[in-house]
C-alpha atoms as a PDB file:
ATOM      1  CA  UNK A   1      17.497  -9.209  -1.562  1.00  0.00           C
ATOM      2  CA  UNK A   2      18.280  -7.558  -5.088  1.00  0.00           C
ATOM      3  CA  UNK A   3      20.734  -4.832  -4.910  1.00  0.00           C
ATOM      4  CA  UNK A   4      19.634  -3.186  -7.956  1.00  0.00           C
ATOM      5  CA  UNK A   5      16.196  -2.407  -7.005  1.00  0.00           C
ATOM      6  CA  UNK A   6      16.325   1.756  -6.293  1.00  0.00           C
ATOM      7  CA  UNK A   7      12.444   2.363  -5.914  1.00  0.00           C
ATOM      8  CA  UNK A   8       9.699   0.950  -3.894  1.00  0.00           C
ATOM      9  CA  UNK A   9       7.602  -0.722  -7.073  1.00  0.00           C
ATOM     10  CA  UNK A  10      10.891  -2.269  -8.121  1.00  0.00           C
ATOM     11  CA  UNK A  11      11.006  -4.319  -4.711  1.00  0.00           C
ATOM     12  CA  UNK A  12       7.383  -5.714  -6.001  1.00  0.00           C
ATOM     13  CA  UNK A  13       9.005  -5.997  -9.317  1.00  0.00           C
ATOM     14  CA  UNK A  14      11.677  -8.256  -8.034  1.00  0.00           C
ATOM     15  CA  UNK A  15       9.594 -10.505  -6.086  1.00  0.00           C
ATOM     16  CA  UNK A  16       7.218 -11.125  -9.030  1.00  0.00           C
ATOM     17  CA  UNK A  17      10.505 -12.078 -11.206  1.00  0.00           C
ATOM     18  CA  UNK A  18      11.355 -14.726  -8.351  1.00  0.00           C
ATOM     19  CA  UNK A  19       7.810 -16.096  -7.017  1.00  0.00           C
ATOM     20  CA  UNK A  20       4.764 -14.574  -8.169  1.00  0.00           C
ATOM     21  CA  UNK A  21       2.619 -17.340  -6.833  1.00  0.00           C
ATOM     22  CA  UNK A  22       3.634 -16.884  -3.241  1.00  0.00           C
ATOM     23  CA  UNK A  23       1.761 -15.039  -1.130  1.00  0.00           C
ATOM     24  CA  UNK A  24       2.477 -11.526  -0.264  1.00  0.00           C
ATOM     25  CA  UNK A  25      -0.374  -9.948   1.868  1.00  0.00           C
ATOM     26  CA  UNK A  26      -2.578 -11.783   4.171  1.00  0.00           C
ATOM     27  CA  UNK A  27      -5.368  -8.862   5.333  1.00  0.00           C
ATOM     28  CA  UNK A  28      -7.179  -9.313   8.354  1.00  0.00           C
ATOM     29  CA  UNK A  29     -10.279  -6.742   9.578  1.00  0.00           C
ATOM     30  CA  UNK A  30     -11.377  -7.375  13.185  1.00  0.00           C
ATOM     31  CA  UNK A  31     -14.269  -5.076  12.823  1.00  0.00           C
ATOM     32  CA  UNK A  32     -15.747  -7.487   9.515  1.00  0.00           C
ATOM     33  CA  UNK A  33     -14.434 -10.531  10.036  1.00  0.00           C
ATOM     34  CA  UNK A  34     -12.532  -9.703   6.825  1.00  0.00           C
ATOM     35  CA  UNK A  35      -9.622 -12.125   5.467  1.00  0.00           C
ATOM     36  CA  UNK A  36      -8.212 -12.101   2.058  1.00  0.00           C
ATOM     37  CA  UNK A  37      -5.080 -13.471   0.736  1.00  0.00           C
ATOM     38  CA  UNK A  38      -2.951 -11.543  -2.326  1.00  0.00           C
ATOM     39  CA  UNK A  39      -0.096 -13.565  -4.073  1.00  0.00           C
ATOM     40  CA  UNK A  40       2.818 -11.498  -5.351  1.00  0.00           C
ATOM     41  CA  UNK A  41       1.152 -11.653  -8.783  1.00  0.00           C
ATOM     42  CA  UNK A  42      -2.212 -10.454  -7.304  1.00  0.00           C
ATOM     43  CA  UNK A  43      -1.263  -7.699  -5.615  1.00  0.00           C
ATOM     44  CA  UNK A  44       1.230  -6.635  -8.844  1.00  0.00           C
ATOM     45  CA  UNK A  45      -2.085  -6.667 -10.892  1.00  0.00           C
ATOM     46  CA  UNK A  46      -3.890  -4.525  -8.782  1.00  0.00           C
ATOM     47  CA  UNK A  47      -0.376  -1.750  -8.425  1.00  0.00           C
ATOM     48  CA  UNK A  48      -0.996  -2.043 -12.566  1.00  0.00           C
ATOM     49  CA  UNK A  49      -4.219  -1.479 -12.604  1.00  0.00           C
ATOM     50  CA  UNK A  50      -4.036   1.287 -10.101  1.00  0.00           C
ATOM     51  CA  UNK A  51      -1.166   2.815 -11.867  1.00  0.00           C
ATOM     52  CA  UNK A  52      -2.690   3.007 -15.213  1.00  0.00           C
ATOM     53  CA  UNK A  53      -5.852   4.839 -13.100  1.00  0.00           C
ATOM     54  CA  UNK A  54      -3.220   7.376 -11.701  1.00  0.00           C
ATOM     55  CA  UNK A  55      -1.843   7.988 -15.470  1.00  0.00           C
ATOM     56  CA  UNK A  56      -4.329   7.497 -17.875  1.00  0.00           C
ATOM     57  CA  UNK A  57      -7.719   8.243 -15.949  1.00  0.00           C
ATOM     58  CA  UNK A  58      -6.461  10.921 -13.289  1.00  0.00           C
ATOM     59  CA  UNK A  59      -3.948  12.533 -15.312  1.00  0.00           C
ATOM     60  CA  UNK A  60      -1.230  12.105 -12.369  1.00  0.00           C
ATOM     61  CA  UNK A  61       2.010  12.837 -13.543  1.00  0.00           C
ATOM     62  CA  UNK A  62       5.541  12.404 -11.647  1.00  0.00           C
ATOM     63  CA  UNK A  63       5.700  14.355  -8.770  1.00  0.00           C
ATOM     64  CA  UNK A  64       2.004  15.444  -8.489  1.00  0.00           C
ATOM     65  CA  UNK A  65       1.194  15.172  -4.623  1.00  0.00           C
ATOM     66  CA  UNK A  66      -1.347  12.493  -3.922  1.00  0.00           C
ATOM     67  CA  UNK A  67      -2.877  13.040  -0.418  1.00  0.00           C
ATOM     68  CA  UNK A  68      -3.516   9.691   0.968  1.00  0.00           C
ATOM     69  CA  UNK A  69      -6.254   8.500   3.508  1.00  0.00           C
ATOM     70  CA  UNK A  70      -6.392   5.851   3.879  1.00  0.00           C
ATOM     71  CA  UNK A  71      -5.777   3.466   7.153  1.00  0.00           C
ATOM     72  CA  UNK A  72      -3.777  -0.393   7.445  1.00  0.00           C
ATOM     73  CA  UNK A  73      -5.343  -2.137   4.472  1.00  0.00           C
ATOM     74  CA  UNK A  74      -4.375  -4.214   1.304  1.00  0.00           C
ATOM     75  CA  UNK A  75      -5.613  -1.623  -1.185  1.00  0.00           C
ATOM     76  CA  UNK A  76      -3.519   1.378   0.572  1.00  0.00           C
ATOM     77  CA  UNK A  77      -0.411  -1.577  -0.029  1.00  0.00           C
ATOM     78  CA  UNK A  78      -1.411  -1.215  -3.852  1.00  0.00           C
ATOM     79  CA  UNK A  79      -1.788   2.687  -3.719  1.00  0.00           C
ATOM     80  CA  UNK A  80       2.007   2.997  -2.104  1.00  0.00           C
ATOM     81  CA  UNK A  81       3.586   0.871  -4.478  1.00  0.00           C
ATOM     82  CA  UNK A  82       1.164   2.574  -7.465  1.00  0.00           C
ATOM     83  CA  UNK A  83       2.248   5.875  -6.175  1.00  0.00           C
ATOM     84  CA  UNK A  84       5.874   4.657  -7.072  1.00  0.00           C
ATOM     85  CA  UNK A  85       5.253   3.236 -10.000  1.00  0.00           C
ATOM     86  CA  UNK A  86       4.227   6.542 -11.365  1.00  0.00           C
ATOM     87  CA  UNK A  87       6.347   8.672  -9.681  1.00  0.00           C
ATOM     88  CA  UNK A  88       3.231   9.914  -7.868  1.00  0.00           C
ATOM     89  CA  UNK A  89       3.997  11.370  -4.305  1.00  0.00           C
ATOM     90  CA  UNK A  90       1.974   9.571  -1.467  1.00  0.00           C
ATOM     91  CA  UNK A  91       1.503  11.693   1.330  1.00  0.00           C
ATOM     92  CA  UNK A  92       0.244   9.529   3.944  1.00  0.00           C
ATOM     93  CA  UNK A  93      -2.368  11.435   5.826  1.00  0.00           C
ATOM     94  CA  UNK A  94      -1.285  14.989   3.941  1.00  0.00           C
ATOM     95  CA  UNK A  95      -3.862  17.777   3.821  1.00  0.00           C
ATOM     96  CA  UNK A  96      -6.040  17.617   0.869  1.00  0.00           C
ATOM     97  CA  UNK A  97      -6.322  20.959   0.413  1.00  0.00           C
ATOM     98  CA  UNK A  98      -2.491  21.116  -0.733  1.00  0.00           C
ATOM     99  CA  UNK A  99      -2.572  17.973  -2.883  1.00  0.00           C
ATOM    100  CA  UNK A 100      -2.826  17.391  -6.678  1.00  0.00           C
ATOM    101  CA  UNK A 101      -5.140  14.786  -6.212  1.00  0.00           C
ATOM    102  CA  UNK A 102      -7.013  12.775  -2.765  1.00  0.00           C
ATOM    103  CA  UNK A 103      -7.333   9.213  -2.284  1.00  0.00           C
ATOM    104  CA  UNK A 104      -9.596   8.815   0.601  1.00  0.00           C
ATOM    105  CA  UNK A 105     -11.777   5.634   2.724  1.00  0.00           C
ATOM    106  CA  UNK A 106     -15.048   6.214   3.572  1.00  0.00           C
ATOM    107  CA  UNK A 107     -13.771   7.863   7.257  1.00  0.00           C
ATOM    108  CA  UNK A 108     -12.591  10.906   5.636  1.00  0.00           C
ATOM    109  CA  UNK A 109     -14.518  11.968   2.561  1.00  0.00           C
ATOM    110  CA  UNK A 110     -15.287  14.789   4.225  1.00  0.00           C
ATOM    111  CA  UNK A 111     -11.488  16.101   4.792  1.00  0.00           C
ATOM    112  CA  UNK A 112     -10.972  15.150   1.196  1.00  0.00           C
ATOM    113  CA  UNK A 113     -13.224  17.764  -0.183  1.00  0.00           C
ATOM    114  CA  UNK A 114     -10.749  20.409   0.651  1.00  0.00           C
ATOM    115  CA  UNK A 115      -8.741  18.603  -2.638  1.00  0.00           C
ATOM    116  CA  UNK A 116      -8.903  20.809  -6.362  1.00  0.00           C
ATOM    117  CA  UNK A 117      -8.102  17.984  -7.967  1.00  0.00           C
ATOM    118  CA  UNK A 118      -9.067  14.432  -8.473  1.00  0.00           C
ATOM    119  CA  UNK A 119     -10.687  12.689  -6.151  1.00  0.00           C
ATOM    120  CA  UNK A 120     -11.130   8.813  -5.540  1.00  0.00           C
ATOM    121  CA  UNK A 121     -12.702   6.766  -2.510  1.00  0.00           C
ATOM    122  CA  UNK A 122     -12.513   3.661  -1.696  1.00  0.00           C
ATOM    123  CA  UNK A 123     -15.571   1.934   0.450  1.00  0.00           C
ATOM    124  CA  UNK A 124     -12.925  -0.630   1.914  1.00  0.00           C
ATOM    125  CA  UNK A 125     -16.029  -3.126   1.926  1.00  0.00           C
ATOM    126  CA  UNK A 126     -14.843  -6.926   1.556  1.00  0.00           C
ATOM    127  CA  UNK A 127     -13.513  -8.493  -1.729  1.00  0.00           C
ATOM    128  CA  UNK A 128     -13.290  -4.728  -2.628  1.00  0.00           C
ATOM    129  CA  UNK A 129     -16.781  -3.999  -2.990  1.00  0.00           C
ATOM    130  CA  UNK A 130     -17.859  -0.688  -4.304  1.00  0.00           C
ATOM    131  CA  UNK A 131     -19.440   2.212  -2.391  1.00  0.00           C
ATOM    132  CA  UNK A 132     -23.464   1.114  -2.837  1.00  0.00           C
ATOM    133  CA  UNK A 133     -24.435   4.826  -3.134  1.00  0.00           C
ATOM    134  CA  UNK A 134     -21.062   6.519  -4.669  1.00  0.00           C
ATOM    135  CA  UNK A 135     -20.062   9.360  -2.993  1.00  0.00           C
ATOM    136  CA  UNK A 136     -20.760  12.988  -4.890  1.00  0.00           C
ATOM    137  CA  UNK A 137     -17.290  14.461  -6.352  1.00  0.00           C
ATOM    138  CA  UNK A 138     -15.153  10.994  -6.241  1.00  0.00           C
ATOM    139  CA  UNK A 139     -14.110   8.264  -8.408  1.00  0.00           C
ATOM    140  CA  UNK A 140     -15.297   4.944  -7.156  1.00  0.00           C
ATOM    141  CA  UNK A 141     -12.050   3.220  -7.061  1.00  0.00           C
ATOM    142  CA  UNK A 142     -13.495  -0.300  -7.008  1.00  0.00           C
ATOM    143  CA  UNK A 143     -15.998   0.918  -9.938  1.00  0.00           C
ATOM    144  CA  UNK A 144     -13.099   2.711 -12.317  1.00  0.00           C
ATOM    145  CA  UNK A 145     -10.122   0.510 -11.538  1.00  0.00           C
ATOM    146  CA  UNK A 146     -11.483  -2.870 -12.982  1.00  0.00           C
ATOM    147  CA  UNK A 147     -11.078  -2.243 -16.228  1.00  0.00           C
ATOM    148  CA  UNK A 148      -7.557  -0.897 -16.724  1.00  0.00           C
ATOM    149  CA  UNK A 149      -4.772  -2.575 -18.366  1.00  0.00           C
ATOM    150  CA  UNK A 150      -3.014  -5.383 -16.415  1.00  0.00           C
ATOM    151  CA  UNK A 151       0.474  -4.212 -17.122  1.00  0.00           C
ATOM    152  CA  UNK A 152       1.626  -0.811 -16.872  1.00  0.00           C
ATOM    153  CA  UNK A 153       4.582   1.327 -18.553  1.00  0.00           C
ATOM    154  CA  UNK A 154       5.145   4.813 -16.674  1.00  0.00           C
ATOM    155  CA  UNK A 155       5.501   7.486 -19.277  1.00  0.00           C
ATOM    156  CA  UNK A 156       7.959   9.331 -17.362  1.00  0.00           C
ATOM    157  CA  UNK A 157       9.343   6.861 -14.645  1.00  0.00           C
ATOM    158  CA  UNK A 158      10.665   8.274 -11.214  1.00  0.00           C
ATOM    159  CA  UNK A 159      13.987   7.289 -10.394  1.00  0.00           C
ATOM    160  CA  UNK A 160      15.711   6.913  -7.009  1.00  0.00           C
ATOM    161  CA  UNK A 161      16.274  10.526  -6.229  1.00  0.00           C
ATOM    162  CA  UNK A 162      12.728  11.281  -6.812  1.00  0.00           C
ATOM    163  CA  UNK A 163      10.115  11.830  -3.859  1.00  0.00           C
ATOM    164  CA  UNK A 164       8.369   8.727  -3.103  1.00  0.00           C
ATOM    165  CA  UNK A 165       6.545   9.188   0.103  1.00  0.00           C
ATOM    166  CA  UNK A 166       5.925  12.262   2.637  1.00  0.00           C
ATOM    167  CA  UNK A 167       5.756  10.246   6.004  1.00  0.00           C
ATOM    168  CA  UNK A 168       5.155  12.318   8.910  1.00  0.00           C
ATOM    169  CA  UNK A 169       5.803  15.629   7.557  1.00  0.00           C
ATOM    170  CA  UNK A 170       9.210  14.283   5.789  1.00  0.00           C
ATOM    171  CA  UNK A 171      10.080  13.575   2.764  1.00  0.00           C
ATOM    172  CA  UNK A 172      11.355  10.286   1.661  1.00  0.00           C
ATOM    173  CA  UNK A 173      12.764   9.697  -2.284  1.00  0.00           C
ATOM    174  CA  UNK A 174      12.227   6.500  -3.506  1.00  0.00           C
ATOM    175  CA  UNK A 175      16.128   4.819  -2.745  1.00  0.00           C
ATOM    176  CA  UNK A 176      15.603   5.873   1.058  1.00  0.00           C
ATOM    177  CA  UNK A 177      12.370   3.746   1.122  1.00  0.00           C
ATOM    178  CA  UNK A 178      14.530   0.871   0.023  1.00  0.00           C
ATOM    179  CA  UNK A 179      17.432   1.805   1.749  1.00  0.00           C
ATOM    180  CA  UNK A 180      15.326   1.933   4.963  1.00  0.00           C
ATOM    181  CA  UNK A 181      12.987  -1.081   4.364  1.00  0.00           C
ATOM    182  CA  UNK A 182      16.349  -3.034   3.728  1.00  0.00           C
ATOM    183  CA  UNK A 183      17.555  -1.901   7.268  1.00  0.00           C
ATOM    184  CA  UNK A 184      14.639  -2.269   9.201  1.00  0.00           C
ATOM    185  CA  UNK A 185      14.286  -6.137   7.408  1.00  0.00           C
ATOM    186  CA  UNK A 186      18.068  -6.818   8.722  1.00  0.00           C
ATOM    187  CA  UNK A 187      17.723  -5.158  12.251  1.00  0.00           C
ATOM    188  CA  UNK A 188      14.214  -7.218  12.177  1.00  0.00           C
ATOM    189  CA  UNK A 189      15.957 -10.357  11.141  1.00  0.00           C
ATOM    190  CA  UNK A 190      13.891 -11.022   8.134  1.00  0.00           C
ATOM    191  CA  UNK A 191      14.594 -13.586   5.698  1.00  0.00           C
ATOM    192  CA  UNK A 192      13.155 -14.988   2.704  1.00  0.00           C
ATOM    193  CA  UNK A 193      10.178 -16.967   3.726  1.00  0.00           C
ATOM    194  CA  UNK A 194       9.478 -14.692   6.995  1.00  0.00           C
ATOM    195  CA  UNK A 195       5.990 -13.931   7.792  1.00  0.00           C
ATOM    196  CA  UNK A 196       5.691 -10.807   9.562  1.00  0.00           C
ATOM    197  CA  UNK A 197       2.365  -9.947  11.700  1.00  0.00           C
ATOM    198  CA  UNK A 198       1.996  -6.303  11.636  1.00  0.00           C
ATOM    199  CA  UNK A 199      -0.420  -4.547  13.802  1.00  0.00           C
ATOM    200  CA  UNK A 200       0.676  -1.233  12.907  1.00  0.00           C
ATOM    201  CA  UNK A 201      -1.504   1.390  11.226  1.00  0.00           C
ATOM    202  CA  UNK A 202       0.396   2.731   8.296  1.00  0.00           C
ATOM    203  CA  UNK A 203       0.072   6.381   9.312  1.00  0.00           C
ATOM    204  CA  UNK A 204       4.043   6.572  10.092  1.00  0.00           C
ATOM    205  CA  UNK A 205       7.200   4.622   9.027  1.00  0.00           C
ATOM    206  CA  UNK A 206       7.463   1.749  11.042  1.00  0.00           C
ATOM    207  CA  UNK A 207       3.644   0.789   9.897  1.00  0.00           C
ATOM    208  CA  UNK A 208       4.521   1.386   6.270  1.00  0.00           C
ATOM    209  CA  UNK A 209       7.759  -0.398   6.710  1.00  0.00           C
ATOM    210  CA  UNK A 210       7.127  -3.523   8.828  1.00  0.00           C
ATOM    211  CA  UNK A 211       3.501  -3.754   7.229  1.00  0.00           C
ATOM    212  CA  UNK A 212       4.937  -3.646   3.700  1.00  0.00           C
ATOM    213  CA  UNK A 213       8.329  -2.772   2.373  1.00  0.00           C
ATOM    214  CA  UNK A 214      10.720  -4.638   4.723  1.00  0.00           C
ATOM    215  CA  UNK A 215       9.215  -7.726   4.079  1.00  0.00           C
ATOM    216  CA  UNK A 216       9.299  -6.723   0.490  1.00  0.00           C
ATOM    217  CA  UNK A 217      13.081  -5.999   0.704  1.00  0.00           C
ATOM    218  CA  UNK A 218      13.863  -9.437   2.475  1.00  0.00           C
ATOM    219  CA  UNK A 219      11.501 -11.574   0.277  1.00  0.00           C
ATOM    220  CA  UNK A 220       8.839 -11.756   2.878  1.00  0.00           C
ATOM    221  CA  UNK A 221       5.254 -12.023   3.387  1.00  0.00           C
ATOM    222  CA  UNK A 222       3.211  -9.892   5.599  1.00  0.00           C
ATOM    223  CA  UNK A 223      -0.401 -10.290   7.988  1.00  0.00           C
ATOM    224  CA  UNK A 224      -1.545  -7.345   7.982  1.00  0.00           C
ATOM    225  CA  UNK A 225      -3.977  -6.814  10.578  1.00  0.00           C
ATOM    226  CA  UNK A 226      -6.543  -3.739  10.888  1.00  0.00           C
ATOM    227  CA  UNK A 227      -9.019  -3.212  13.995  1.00  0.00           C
ATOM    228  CA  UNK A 228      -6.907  -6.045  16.172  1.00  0.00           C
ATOM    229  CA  UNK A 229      -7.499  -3.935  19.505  1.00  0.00           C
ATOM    230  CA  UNK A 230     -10.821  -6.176  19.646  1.00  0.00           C
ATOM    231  CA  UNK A 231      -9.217  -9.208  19.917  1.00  0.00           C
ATOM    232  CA  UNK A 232      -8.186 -11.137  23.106  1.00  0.00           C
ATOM    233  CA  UNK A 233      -4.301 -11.970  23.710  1.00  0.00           C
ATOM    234  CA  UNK A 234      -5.294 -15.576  23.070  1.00  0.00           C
ATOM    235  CA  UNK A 235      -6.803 -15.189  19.650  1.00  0.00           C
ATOM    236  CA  UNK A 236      -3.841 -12.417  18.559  1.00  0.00           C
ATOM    237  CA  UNK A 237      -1.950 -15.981  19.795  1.00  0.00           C
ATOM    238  CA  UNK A 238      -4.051 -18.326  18.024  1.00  0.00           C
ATOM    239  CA  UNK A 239      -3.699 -15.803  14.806  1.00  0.00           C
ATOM    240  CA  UNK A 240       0.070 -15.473  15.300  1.00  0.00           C
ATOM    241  CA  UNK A 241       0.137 -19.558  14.962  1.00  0.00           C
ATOM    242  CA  UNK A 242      -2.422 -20.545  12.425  1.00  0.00           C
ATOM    243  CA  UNK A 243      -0.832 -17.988  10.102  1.00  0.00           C
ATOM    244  CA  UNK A 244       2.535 -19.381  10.727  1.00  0.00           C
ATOM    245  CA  UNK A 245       4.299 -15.673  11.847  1.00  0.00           C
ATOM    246  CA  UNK A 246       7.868 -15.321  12.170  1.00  0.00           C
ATOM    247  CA  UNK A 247       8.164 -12.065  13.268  1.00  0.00           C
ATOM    248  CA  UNK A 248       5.322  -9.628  14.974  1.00  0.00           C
ATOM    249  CA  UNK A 249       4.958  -5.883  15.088  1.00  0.00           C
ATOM    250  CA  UNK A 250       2.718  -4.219  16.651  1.00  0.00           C
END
């Protein structure tokens, strides 16, 4: 656990500098059949690439409002930690109509309408397929995100004090993300090489937290699993085993 790291992207930043080649995010859907697996360094490409997006392409500048809709998935991982990067504030589930810009799934294109800004969608199809007939008024994130820059330098970076996340109608700056994930990954008992099983929607804290940061903060990985109310016990079990989980959350 590195003291020093003060924002959410710089947890990802640490764990690239220690192990980029371990993995990070294991992403189940129940409702696909869905798996993929995202090393440290595969998920930090996609945060660059997705940062660059928010500053180059979208104009999104430190402490624009983002309005986030997006449910449990690897890609809304990348947008949090994107969000930080830039200094963009992710308000999970916030009302479009208030936002700078709207990052939305395919659920709730019609909620992000409301936005004046930007808007992107997402089709959350496997291997992150694009939308086959892109939505009128949006950015196809899997369409415009390809093609930016692997590395990413924040023209004006956010520091600690700066809003990182609105989380259920509060405000969180980017140190009391870290502060928090580091005490929910010590009253969790996370340790390096933990594997958390998180079947938490990322709608609130404990979601964000257990599905993402905390293991972040303790050197963690995470399986992050979306529509698991349609499996059995015994293959939540079977899951919990074959993906070698330390630690559940549900």
């Amino acid at each position: 656990m590195n003291i020093h790291d003060r924002t959410p992207v710089d947890l990802l930043r640490s764990a690239l500098a220690t192990d980029g080649a371990r993995p990070l995010v294991t992403y189940y859907d129940d409702a696909t059949g869905e798996r993929v697996e995202l090393s440290v360094a595969t998920l930090a490409n996609w945060v660059a690439k997705t940062a660059n997006l928010l500053q180059d392409e979208l104009g999104a500048e430190r402490g624009d409002r983002l309005a986030l809709l997006l449910p449990a998935h690897w890609q809304t991982a990348v947008w949090l930690l994107a969000c930080s990067a830039t200094g963009v504030v992710a308000d999970i589930g916030g009302d479009p109509a208030g936002a700078d810009l709207v990052v939305s799934g395919p659920d709730a294109l019609d909620a992000a309408r409301a936005c004046p800004g930007e808007r992107v969608a997402l089709a959350l199809r496997p291997l992150g397929a694009r939308f086959p007939q892109p939505p009128v008024g949006f950015t196809d994130y899997a369409v415009a995100v390809p093609a930016q820059p692997d590395t990413f330098a924040a023209y004006d970076p956010a520091g600690p004090s700066d809003v990182a996340y609105v989380v259920e109608g509060a405000e969180l700056t980017g140190g009391q993300a870290v502060e928090r994930a580091r005490a929910d990954a010590g009253a969790l008992g996370l340790t390096a090489g933990s594997r958390v099983m998180s079947l938490a929607g990322y709608g609130g804290w404990t979601g964000i937290s257990t599905g993402l940061l905390a293991p972040l903060a303790a050197g963690a990985s995470v399986v992050l699993c979306r529509n698991a109310e349609r499996l059995a016990p015994e293959a939540i079990a079977a899951r919990r085993e074959s993906e070698r989980v330390t630690h559940f959350a549900d």
